[in-house]
C-alpha atoms as a PDB file:
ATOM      1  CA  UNK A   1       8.958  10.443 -12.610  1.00  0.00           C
ATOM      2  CA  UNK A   2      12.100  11.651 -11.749  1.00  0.00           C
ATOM      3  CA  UNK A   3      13.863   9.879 -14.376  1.00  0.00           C
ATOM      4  CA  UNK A   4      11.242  10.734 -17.292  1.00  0.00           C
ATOM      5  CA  UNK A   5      12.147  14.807 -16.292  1.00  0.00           C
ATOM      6  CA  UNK A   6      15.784  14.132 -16.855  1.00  0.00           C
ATOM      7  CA  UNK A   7      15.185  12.343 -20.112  1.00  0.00           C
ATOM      8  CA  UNK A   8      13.020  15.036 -21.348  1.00  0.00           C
ATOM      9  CA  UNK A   9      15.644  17.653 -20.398  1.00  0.00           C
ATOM     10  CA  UNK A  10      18.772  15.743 -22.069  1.00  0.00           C
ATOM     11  CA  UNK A  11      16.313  15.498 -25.254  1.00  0.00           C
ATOM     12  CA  UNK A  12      15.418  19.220 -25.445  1.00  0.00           C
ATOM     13  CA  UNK A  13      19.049  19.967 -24.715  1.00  0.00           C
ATOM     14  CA  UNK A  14      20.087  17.398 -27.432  1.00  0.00           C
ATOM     15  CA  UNK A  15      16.998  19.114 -29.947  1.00  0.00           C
ATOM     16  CA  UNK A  16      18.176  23.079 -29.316  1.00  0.00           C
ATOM     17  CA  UNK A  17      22.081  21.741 -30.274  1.00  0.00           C
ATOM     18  CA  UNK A  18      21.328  20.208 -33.217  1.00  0.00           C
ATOM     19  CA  UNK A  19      18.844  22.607 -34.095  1.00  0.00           C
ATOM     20  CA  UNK A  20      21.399  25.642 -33.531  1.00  0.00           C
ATOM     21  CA  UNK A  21      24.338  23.963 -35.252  1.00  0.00           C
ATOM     22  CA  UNK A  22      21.948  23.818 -37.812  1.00  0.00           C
ATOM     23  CA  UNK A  23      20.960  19.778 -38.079  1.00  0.00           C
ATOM     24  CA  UNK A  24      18.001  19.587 -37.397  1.00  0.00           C
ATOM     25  CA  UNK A  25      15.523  22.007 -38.800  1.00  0.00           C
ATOM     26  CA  UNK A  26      16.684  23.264 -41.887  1.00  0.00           C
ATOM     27  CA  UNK A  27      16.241  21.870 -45.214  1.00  0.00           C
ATOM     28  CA  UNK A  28      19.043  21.191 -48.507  1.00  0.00           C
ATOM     29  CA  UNK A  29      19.212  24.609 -50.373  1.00  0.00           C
ATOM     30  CA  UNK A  30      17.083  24.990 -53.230  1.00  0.00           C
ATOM     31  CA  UNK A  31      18.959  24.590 -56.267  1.00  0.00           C
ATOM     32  CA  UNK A  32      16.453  25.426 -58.931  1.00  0.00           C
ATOM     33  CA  UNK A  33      19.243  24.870 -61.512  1.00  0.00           C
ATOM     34  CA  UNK A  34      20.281  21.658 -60.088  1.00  0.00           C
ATOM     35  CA  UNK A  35      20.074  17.833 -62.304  1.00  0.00           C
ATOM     36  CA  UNK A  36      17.820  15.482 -61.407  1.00  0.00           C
ATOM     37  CA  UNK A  37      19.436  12.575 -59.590  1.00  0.00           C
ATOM     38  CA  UNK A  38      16.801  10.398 -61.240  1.00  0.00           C
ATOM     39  CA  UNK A  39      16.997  10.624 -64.976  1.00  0.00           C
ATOM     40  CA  UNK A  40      13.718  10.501 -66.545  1.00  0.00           C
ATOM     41  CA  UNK A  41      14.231  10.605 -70.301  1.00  0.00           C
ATOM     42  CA  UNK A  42      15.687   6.755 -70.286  1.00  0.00           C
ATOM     43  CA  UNK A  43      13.729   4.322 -72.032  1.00  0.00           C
ATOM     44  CA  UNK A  44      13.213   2.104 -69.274  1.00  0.00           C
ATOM     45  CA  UNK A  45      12.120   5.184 -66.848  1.00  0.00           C
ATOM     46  CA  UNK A  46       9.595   6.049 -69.220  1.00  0.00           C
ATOM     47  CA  UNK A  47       8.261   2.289 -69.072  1.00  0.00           C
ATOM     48  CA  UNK A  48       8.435   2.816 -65.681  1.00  0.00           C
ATOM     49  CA  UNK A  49       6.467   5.972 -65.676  1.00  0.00           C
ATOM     50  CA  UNK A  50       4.286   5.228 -68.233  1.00  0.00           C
ATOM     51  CA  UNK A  51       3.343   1.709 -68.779  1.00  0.00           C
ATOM     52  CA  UNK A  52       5.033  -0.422 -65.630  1.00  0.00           C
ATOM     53  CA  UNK A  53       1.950   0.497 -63.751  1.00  0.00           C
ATOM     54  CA  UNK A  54      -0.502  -1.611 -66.416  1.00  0.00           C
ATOM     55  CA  UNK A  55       1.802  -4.053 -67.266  1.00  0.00           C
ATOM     56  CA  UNK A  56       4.050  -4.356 -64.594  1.00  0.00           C
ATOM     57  CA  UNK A  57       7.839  -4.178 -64.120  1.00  0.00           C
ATOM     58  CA  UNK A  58       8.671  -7.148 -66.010  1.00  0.00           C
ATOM     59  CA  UNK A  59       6.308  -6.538 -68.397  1.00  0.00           C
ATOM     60  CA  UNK A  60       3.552  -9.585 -68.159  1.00  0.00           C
ATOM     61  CA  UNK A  61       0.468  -7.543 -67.801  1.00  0.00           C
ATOM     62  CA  UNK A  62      -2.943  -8.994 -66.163  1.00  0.00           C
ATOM     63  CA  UNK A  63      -4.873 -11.695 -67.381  1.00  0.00           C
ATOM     64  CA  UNK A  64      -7.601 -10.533 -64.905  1.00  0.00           C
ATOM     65  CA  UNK A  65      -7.049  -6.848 -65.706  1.00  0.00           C
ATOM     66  CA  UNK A  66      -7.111  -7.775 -69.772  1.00  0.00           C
ATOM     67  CA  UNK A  67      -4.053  -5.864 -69.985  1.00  0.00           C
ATOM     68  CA  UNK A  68      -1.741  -7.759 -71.989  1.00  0.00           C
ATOM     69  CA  UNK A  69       1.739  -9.837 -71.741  1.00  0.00           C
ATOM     70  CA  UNK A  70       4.053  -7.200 -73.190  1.00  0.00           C
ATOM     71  CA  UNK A  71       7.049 -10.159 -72.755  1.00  0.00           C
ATOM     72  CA  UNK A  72       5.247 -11.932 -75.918  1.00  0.00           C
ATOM     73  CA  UNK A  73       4.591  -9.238 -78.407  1.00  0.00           C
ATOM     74  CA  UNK A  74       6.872 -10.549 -80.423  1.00  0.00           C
ATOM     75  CA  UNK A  75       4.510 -12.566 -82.456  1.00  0.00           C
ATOM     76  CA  UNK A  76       2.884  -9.497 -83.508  1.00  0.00           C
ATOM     77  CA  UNK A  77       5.855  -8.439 -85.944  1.00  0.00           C
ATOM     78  CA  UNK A  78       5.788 -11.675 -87.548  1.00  0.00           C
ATOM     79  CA  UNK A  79       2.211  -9.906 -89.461  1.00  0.00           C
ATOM     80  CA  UNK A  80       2.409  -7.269 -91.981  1.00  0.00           C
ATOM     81  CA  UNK A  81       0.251  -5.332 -89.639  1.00  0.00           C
ATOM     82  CA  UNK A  82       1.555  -6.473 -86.327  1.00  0.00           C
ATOM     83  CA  UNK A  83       4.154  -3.850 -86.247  1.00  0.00           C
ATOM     84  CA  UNK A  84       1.964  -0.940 -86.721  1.00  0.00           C
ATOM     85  CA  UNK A  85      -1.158  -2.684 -84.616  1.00  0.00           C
ATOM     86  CA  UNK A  86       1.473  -2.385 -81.931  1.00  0.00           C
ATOM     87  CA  UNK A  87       2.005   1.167 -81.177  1.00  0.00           C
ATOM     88  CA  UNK A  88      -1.943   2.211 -82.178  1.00  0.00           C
ATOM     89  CA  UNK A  89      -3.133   0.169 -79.084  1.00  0.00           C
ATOM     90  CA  UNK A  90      -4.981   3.106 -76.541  1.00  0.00           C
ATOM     91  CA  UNK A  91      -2.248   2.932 -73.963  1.00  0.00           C
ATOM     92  CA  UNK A  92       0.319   4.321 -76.379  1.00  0.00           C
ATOM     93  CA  UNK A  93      -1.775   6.336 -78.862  1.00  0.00           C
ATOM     94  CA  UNK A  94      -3.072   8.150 -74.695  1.00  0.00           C
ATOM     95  CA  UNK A  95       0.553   7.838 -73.290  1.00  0.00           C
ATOM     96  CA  UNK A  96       1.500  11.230 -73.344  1.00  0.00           C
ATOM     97  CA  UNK A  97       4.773  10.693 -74.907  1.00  0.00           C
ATOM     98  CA  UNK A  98       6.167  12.160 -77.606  1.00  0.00           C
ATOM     99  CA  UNK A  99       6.867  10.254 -81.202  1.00  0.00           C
ATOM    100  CA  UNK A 100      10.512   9.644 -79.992  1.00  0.00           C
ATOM    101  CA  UNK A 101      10.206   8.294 -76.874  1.00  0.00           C
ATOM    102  CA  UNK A 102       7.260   6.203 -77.917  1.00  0.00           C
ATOM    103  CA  UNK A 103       9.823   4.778 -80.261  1.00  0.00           C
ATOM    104  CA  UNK A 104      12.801   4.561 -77.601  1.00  0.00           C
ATOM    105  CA  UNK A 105      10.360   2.953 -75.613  1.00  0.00           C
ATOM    106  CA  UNK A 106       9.060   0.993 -77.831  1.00  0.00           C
ATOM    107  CA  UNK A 107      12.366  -0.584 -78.989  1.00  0.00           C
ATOM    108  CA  UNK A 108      13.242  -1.211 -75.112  1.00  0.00           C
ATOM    109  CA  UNK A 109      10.444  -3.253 -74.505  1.00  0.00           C
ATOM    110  CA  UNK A 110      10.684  -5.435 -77.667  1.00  0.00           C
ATOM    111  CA  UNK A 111      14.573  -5.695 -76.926  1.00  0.00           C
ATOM    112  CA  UNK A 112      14.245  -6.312 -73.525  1.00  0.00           C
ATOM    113  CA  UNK A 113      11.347  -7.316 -71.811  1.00  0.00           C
ATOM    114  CA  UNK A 114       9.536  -9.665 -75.251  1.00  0.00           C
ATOM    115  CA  UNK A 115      11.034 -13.269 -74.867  1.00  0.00           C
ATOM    116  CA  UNK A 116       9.443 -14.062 -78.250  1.00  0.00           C
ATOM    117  CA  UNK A 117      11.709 -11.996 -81.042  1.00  0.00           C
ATOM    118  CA  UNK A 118      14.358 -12.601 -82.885  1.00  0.00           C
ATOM    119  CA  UNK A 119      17.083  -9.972 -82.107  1.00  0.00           C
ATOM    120  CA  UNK A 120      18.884 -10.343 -85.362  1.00  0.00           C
ATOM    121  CA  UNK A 121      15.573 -10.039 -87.120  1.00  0.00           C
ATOM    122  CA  UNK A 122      14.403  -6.806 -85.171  1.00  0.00           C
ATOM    123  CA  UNK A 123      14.410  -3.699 -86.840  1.00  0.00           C
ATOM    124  CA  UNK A 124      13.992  -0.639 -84.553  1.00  0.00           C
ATOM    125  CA  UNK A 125      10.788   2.052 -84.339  1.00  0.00           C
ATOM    126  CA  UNK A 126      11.464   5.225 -85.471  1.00  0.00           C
ATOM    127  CA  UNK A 127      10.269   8.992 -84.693  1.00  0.00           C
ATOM    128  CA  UNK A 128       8.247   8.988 -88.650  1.00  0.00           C
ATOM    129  CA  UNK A 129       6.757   5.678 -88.428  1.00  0.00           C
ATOM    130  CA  UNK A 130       5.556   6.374 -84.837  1.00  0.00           C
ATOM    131  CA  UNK A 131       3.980   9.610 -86.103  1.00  0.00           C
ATOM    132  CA  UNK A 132       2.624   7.449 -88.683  1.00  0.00           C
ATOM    133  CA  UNK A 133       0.479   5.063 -86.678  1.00  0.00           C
ATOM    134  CA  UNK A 134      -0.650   7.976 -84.670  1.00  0.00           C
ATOM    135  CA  UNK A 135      -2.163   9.537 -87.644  1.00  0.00           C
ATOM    136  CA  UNK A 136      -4.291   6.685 -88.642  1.00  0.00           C
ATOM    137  CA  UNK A 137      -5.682   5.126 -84.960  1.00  0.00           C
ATOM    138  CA  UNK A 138      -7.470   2.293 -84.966  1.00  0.00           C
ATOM    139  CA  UNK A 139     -10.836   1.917 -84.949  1.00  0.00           C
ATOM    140  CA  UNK A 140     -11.553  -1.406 -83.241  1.00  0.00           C
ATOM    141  CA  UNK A 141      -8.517  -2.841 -80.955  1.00  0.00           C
ATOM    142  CA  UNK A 142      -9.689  -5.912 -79.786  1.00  0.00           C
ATOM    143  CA  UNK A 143     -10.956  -7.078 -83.307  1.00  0.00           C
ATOM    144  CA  UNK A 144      -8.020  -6.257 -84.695  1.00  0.00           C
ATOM    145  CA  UNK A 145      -5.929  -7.605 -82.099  1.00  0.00           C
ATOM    146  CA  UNK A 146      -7.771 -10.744 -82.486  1.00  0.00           C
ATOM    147  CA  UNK A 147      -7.957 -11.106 -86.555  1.00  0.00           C
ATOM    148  CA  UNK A 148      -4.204 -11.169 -85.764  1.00  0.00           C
ATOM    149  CA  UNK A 149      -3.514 -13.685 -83.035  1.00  0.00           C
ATOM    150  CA  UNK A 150      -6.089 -15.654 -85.169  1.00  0.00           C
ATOM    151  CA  UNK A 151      -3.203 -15.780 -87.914  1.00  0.00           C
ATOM    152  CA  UNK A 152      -0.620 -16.407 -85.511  1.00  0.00           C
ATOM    153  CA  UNK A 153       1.796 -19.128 -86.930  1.00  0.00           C
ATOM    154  CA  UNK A 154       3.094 -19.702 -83.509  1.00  0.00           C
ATOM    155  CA  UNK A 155       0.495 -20.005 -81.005  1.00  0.00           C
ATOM    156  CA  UNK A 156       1.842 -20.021 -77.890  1.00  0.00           C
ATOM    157  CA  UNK A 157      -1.271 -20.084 -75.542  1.00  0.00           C
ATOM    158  CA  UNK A 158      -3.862 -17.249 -74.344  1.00  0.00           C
ATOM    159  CA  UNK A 159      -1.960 -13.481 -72.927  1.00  0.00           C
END
């Protein structure tokens, strides 16, 4: 007992220093004007805020959760519709970004994440054509997503 007193006194003793040389206690000033350490206007941020959680970090989606393999959309640009099919799907019409960083976004994920595109052959997104597709939504996803893997010249297995 004797020896669970003198702990508790050397840890108040310990507490009030720290606390009174100003340690313990306080908090960072508030800096209201201050830059975020984490940038969140990246394009790969904004995956990470805005899609990552569907389709995961590296991008392959869930076969289970019908959300689909982002790391193969590729084969959607080889279709004269594929490119705008791909930014009319609900979880970028509803993303809450802005026709730029839809685009910025966009661009990352087909330049970074997609295994199946050619880079030389890419041609970016941009702010208009983003704006575009956004105008005219689609009405049925899943048909149209089908009527185009069903065209597919290079099948390369179910998402």
């Amino acid at each position: 007992m004797h020896l669970r007193n003198a702990f508790a006194t050397v840890l108040t003793t310990l507490c009030t220093t720290l606390t009174g040389a100003g340690v313990l206690g306080t908090a960072a000033p508030v800096r209201p004007h201050a830059e975020s350490v984490a940038k969140t206007s990246s394009p790969r941020s904004l995956y990470v805020l805005h899609c990552a959680g569907c389709h995961g970090m590296d991008g392959s989606g869930s076969e289970q959760g019908q959300v689909p393999d982002m790391r193969r959309l590729g084969r959607f640009l080889q279709h004269p519709e594929g490119r705008k099919f791909l930014v009319q799907v609900p979880g970028v019409m509803g993303s809450g970004l802005n026709d730029k960083d839809v685009a910025q976004v966009t661009n990352w994920v087909l330049t970074t994440l997609a295994t199946d595109i050619a880079p030389q052959t890419f041609v970016p997104y941009t702010s208009p054509e983003i704006a575009a597709a956004r105008a005219n939504p689609l009405s049925d996803v899943m048909a149209t997503r089908a009527r185009l893997l069903a065209t597919d010249q290079h099948p390369v297995g179910p998402d």
